[in-house]
ModelCIF file with pLDDT and N, C-alpha, C, O atoms, coordinates in Angstrom:
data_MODEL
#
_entry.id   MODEL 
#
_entity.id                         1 
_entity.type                       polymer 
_entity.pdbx_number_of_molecules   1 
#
_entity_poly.entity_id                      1 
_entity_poly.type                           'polypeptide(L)' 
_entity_poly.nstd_linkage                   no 
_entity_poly.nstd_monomer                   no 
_entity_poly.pdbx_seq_one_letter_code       
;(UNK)(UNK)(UNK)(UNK)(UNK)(UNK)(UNK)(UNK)(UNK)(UNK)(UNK)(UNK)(UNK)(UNK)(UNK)(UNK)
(UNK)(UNK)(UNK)(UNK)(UNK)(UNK)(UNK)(UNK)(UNK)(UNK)(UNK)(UNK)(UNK)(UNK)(UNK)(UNK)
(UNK)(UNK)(UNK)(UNK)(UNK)(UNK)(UNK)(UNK)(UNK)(UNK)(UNK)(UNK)(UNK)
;
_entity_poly.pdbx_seq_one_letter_code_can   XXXXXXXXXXXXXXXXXXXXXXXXXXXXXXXXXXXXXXXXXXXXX 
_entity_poly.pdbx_strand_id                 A 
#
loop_
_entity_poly_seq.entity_id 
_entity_poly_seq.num 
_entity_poly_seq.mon_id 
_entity_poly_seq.hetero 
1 1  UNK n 
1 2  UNK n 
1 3  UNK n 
1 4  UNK n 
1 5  UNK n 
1 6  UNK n 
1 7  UNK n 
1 8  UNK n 
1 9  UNK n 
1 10 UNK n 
1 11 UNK n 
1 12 UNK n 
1 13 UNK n 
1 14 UNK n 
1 15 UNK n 
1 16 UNK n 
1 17 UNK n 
1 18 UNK n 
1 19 UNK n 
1 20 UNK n 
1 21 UNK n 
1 22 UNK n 
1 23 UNK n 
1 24 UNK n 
1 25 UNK n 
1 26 UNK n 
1 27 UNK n 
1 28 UNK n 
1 29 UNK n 
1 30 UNK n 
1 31 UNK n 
1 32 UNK n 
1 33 UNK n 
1 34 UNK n 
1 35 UNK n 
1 36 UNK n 
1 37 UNK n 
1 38 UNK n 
1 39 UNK n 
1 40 UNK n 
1 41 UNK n 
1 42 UNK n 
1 43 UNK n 
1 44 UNK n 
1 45 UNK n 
#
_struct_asym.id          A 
_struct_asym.entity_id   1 
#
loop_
_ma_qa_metric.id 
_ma_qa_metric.mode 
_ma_qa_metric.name 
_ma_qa_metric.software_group_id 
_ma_qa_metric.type 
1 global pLDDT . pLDDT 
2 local  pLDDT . pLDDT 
#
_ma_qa_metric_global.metric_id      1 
_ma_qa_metric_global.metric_value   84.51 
_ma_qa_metric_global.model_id       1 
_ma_qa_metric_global.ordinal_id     1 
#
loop_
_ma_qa_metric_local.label_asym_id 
_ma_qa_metric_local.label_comp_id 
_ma_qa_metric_local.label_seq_id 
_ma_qa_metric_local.metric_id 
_ma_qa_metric_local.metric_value 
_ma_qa_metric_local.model_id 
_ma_qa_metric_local.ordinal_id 
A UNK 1  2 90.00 1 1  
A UNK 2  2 91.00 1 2  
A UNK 3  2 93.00 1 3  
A UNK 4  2 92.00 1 4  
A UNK 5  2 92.00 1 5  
A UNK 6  2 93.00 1 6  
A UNK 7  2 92.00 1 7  
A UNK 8  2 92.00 1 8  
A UNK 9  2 92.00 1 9  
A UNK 10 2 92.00 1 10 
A UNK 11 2 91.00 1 11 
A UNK 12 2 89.00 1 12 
A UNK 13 2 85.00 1 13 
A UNK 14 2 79.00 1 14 
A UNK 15 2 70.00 1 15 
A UNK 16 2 63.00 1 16 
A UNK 17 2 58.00 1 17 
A UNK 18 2 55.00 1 18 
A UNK 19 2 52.00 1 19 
A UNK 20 2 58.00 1 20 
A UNK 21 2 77.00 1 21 
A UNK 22 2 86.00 1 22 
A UNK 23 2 87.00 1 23 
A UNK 24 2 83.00 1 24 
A UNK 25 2 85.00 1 25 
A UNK 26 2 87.00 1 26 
A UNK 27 2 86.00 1 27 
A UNK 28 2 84.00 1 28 
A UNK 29 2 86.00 1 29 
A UNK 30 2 88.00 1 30 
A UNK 31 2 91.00 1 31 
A UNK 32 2 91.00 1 32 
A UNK 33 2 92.00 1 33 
A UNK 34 2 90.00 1 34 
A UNK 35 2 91.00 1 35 
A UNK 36 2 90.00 1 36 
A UNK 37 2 90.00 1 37 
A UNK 38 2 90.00 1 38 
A UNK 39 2 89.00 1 39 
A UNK 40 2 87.00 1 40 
A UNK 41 2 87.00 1 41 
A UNK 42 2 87.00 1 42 
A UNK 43 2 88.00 1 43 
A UNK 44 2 87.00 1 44 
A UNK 45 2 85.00 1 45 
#
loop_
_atom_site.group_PDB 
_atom_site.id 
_atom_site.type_symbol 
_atom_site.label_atom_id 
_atom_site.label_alt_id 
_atom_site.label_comp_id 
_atom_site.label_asym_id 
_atom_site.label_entity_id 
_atom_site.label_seq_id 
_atom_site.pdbx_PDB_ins_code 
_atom_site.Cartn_x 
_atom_site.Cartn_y 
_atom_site.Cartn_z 
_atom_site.occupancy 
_atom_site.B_iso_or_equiv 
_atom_site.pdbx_formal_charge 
_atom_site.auth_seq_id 
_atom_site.auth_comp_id 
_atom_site.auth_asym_id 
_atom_site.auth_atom_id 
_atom_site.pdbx_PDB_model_num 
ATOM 1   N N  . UNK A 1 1  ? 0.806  -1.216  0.000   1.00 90.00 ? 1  UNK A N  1 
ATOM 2   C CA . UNK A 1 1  ? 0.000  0.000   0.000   1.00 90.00 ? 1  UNK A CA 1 
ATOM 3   C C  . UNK A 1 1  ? 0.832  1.256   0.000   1.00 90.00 ? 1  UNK A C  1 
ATOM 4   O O  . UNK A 1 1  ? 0.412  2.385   -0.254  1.00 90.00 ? 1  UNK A O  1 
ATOM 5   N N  . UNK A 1 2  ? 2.374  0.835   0.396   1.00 91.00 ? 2  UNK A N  1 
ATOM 6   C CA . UNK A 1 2  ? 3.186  2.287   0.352   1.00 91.00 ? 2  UNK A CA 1 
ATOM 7   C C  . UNK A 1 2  ? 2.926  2.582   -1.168  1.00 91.00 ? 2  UNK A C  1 
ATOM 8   O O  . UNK A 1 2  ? 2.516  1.634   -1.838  1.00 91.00 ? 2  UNK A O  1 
ATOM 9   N N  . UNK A 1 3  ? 3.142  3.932   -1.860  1.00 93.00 ? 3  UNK A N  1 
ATOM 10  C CA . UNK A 1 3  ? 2.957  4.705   -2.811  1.00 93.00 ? 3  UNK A CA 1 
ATOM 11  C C  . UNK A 1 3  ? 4.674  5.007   -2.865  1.00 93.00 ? 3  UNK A C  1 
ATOM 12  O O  . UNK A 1 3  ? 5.165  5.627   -1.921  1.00 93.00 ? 3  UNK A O  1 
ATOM 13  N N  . UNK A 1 4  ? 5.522  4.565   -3.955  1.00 92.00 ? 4  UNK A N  1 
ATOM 14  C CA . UNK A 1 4  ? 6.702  4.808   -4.132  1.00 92.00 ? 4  UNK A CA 1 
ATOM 15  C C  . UNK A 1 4  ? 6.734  5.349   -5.200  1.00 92.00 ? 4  UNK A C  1 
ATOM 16  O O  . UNK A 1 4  ? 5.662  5.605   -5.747  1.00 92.00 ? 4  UNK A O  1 
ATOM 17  N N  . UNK A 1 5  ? 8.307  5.786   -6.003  1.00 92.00 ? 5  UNK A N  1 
ATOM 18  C CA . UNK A 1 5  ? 8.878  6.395   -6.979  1.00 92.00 ? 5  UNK A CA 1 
ATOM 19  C C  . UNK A 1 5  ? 10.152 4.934   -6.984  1.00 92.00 ? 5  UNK A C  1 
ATOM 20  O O  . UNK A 1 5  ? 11.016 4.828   -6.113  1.00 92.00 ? 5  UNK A O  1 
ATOM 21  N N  . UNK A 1 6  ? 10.001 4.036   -8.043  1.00 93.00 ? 6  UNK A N  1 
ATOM 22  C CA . UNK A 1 6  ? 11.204 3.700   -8.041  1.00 93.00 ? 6  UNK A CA 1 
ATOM 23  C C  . UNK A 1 6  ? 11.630 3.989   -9.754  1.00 93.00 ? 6  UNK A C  1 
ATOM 24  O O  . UNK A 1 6  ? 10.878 4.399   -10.639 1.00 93.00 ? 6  UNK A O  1 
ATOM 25  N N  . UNK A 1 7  ? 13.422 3.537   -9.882  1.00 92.00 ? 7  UNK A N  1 
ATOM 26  C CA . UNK A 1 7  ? 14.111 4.199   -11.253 1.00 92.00 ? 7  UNK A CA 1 
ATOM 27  C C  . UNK A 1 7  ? 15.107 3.298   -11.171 1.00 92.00 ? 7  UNK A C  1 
ATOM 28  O O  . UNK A 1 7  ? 15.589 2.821   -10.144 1.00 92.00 ? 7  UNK A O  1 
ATOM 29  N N  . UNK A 1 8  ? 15.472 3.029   -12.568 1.00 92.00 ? 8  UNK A N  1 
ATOM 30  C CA . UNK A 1 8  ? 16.132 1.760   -12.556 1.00 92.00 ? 8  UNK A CA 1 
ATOM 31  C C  . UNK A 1 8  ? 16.748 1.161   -14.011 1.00 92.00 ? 8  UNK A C  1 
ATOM 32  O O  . UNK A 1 8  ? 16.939 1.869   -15.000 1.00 92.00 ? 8  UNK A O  1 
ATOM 33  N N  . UNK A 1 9  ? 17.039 -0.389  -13.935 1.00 92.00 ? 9  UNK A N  1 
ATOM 34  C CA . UNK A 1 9  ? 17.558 -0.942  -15.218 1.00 92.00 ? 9  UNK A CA 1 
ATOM 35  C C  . UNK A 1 9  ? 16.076 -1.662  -15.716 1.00 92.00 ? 9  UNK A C  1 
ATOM 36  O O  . UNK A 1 9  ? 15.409 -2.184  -14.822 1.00 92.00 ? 9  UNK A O  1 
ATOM 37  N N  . UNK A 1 10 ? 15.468 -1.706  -17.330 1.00 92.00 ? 10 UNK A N  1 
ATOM 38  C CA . UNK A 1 10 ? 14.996 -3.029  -17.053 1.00 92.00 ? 10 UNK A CA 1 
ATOM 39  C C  . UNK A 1 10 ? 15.267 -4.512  -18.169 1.00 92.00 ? 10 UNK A C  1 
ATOM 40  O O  . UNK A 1 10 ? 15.524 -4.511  -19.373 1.00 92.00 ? 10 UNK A O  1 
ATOM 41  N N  . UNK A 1 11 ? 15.058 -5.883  -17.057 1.00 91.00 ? 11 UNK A N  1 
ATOM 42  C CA . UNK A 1 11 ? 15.755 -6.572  -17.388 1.00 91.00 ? 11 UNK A CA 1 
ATOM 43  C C  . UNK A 1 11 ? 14.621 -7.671  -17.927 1.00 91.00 ? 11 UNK A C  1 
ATOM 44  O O  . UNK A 1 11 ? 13.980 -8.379  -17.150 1.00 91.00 ? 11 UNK A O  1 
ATOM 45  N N  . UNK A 1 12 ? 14.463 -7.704  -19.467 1.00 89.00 ? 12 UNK A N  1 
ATOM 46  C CA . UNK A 1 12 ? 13.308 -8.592  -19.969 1.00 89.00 ? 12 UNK A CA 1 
ATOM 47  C C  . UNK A 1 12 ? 13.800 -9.931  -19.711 1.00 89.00 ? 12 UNK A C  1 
ATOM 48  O O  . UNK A 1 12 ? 14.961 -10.337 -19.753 1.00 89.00 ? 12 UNK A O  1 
ATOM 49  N N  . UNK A 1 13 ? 12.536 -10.665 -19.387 1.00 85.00 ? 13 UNK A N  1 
ATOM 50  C CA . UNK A 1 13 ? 12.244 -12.357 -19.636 1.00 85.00 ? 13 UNK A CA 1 
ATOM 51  C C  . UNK A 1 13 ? 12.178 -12.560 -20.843 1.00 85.00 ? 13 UNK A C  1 
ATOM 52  O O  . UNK A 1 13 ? 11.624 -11.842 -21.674 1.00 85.00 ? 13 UNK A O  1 
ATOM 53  N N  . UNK A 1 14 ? 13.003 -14.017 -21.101 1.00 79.00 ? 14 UNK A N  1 
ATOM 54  C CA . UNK A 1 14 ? 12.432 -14.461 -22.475 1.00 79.00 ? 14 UNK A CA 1 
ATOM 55  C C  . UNK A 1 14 ? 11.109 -14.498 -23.251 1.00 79.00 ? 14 UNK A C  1 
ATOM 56  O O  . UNK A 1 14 ? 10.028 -14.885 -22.808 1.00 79.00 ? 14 UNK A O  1 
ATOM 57  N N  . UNK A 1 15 ? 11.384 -14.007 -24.550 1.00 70.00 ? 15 UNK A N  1 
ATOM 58  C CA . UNK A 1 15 ? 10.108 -13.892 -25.102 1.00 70.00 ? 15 UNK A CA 1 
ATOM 59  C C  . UNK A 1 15 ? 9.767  -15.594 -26.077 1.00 70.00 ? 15 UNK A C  1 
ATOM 60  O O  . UNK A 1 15 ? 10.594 -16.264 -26.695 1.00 70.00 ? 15 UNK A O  1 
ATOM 61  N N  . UNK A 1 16 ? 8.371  -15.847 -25.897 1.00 63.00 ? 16 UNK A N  1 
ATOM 62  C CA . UNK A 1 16 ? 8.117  -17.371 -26.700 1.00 63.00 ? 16 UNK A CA 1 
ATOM 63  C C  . UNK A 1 16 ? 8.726  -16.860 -28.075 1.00 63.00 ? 16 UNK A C  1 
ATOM 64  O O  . UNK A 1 16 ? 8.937  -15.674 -28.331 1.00 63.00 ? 16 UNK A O  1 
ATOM 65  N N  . UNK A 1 17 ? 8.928  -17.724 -28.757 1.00 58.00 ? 17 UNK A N  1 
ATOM 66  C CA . UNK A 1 17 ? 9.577  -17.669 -29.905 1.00 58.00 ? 17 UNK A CA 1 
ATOM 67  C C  . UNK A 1 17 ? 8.807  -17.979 -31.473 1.00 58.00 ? 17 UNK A C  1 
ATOM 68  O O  . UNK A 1 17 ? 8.483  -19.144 -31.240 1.00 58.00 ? 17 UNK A O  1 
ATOM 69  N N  . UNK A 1 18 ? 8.457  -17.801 -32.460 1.00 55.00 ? 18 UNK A N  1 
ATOM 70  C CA . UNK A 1 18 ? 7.817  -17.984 -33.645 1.00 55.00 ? 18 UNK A CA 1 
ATOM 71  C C  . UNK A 1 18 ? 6.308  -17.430 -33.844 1.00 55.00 ? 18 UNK A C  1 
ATOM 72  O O  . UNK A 1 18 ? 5.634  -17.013 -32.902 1.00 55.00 ? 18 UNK A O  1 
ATOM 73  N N  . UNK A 1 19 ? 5.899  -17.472 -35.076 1.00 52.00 ? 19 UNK A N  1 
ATOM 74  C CA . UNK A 1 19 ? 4.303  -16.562 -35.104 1.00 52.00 ? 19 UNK A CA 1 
ATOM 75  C C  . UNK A 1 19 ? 3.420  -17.669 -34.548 1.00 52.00 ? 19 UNK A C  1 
ATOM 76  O O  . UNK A 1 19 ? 3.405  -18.887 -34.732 1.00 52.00 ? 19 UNK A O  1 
ATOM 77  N N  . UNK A 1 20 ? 2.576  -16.715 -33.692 1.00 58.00 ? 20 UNK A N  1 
ATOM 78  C CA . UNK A 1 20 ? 1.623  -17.329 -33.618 1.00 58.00 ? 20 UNK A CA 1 
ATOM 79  C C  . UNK A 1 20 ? 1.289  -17.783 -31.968 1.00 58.00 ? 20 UNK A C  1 
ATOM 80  O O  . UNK A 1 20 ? 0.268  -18.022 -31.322 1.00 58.00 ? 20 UNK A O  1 
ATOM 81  N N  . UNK A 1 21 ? 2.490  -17.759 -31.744 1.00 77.00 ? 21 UNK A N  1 
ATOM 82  C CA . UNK A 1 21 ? 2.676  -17.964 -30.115 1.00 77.00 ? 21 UNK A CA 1 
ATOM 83  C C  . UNK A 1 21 ? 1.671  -17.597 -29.380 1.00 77.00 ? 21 UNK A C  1 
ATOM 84  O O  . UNK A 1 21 ? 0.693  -16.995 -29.825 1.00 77.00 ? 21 UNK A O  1 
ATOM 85  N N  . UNK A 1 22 ? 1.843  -17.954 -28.118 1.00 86.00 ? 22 UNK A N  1 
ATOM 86  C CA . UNK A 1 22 ? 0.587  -17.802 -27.179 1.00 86.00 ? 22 UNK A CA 1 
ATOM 87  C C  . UNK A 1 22 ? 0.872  -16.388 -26.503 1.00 86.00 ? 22 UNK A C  1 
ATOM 88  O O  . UNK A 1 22 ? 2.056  -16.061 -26.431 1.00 86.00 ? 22 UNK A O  1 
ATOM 89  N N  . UNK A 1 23 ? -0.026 -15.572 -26.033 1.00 87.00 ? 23 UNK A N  1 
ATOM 90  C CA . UNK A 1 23 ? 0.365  -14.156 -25.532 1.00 87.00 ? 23 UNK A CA 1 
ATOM 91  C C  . UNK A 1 23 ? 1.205  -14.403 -23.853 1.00 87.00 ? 23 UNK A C  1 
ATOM 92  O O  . UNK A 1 23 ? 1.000  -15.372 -23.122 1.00 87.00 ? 23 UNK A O  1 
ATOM 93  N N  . UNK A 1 24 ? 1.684  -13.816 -23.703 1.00 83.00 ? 24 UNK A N  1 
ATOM 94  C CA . UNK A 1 24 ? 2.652  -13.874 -22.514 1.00 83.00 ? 24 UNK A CA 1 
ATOM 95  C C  . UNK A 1 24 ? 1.844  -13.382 -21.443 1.00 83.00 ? 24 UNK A C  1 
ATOM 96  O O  . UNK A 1 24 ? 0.871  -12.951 -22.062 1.00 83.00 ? 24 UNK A O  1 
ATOM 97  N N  . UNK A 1 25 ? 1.703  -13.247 -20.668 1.00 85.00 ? 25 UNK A N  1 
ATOM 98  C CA . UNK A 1 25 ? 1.224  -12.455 -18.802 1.00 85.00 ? 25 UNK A CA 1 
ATOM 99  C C  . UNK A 1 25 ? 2.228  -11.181 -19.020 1.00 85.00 ? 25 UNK A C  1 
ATOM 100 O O  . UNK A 1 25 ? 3.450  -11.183 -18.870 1.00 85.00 ? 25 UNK A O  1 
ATOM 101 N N  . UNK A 1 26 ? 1.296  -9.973  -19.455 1.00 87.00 ? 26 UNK A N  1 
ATOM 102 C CA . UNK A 1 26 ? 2.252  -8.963  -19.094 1.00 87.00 ? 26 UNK A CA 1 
ATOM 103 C C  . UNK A 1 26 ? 3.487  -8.984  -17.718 1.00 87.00 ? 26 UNK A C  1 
ATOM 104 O O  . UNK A 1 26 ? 4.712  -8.962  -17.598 1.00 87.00 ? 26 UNK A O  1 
ATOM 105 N N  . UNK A 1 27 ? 2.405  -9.035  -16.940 1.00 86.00 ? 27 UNK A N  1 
ATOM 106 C CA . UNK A 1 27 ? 2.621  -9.002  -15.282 1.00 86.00 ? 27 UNK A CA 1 
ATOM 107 C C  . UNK A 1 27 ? 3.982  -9.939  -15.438 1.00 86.00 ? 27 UNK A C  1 
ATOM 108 O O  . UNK A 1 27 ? 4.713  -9.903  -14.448 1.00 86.00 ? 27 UNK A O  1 
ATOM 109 N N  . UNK A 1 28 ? 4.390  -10.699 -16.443 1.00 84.00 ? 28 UNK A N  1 
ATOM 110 C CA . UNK A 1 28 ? 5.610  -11.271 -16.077 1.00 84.00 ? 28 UNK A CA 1 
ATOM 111 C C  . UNK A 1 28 ? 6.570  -11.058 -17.277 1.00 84.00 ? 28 UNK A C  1 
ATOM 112 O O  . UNK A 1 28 ? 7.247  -11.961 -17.768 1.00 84.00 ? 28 UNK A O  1 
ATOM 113 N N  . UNK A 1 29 ? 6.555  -9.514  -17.781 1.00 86.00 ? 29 UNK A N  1 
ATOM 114 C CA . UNK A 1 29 ? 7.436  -9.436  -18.948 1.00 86.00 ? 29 UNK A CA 1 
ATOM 115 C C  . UNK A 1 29 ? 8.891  -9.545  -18.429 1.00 86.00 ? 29 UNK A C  1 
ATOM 116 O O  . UNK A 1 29 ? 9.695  -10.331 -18.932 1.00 86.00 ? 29 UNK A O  1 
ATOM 117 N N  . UNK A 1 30 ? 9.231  -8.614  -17.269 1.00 88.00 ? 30 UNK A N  1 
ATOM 118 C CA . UNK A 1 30 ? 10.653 -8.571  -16.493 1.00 88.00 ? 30 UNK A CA 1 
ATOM 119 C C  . UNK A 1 30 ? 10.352 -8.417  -15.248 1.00 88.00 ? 30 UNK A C  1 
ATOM 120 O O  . UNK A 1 30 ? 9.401  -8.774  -14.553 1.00 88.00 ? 30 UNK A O  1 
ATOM 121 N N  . UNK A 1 31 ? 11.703 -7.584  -14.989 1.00 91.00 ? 31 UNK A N  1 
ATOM 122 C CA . UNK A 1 31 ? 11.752 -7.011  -14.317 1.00 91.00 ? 31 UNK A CA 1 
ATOM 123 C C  . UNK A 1 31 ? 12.422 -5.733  -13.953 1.00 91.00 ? 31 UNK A C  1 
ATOM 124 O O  . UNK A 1 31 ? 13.414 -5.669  -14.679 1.00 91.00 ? 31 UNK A O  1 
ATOM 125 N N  . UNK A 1 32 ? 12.355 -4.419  -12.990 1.00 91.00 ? 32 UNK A N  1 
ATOM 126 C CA . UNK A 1 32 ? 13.077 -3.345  -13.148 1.00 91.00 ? 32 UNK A CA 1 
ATOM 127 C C  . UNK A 1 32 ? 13.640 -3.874  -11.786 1.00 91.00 ? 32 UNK A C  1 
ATOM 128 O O  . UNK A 1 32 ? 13.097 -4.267  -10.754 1.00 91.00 ? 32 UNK A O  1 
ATOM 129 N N  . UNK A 1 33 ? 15.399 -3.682  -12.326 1.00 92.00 ? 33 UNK A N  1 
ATOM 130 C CA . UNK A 1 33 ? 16.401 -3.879  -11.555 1.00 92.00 ? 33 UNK A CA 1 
ATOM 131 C C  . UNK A 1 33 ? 16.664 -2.215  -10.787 1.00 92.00 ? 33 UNK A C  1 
ATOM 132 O O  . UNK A 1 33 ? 17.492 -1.444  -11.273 1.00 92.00 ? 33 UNK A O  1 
ATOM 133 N N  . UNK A 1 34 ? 15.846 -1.851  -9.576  1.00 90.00 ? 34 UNK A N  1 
ATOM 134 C CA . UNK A 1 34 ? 15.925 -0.623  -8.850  1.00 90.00 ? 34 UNK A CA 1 
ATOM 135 C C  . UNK A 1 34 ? 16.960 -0.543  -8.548  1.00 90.00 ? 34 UNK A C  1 
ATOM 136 O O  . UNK A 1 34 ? 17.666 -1.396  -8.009  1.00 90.00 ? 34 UNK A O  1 
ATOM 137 N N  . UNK A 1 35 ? 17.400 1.346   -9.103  1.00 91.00 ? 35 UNK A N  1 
ATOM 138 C CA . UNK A 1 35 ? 18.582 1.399   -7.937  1.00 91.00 ? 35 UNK A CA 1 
ATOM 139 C C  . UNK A 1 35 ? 18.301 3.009   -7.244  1.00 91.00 ? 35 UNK A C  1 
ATOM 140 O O  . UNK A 1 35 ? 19.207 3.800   -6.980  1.00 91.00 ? 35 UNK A O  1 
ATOM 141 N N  . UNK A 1 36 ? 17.146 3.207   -7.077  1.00 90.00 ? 36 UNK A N  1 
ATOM 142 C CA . UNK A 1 36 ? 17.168 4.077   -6.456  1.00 90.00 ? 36 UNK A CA 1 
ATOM 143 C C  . UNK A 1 36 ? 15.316 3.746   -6.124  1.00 90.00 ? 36 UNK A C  1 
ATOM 144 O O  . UNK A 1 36 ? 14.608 3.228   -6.987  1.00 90.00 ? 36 UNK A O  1 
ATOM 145 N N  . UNK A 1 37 ? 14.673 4.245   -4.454  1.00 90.00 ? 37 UNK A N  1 
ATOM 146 C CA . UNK A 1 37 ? 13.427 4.074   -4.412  1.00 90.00 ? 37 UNK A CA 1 
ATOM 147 C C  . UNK A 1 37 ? 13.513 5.420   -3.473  1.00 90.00 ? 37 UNK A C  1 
ATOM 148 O O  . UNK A 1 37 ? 14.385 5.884   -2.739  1.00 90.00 ? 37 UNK A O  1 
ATOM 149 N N  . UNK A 1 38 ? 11.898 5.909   -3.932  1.00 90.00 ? 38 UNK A N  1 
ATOM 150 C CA . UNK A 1 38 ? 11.576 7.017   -2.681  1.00 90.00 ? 38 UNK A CA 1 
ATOM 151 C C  . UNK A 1 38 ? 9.862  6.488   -2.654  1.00 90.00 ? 38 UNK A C  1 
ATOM 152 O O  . UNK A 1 38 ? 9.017  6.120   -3.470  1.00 90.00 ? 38 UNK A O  1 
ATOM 153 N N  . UNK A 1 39 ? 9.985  6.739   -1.014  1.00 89.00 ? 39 UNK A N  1 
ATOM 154 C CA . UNK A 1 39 ? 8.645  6.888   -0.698  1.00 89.00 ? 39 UNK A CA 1 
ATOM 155 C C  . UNK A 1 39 ? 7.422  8.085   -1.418  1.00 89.00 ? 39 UNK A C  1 
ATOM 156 O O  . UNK A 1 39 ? 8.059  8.952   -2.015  1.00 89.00 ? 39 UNK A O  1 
ATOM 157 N N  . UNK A 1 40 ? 6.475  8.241   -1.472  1.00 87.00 ? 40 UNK A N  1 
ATOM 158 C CA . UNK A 1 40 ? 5.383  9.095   -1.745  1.00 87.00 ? 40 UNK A CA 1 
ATOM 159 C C  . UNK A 1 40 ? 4.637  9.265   -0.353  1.00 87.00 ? 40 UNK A C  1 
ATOM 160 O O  . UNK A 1 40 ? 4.731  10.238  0.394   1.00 87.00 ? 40 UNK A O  1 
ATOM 161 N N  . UNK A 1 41 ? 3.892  8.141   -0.161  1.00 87.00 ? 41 UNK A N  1 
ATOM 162 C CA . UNK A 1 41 ? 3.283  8.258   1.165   1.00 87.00 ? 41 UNK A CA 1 
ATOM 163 C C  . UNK A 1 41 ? 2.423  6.936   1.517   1.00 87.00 ? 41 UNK A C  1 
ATOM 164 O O  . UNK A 1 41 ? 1.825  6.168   0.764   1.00 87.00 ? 41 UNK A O  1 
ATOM 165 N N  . UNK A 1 42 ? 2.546  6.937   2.731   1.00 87.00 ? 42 UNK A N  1 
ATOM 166 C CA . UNK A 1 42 ? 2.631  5.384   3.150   1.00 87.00 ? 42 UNK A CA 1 
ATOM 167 C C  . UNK A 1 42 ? 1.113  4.960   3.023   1.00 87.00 ? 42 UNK A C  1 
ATOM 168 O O  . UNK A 1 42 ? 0.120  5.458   2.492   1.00 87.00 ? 42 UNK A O  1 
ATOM 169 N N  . UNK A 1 43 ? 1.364  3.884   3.705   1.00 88.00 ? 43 UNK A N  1 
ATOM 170 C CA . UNK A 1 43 ? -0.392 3.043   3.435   1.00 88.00 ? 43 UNK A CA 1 
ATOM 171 C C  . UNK A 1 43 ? -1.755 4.115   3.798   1.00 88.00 ? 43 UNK A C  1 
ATOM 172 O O  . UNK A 1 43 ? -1.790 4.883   4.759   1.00 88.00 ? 43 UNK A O  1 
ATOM 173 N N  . UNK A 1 44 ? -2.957 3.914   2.649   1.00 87.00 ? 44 UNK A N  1 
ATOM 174 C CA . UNK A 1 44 ? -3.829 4.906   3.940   1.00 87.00 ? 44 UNK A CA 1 
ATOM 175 C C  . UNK A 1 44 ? -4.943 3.854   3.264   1.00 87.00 ? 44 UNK A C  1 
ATOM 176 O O  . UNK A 1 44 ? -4.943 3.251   2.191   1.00 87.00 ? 44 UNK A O  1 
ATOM 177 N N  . UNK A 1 45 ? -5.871 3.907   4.353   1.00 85.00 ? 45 UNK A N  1 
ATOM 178 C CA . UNK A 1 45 ? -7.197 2.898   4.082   1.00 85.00 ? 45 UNK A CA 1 
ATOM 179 C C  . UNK A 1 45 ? -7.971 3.275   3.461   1.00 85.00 ? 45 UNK A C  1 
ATOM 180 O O  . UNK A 1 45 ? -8.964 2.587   3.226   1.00 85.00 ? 45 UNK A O  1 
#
């Protein structure tokens, strides 16, 4: 629920290979290798 700023490298997952392929899960294209994070503002209900 924290609200951050992060900045970074990013580092793709393999992509399936040839036409036609099945669509991937965005949610698991990579990942961003952070090297810097700032808060915004913490959890609120």
């Amino acid at each position: 629920g924290t609200k951050v700023e992060v900045s970074g490298t990013w580092a793709r997952f393999p992509a399936p290979e040839g036409p036609g392929a099945w669509p991937r899960n965005p949610a698991w294209a990579g990942t961003l290798e952070a090297r810097e994070v700032a808060v915004h503002s913490p959890p609120r209900m």
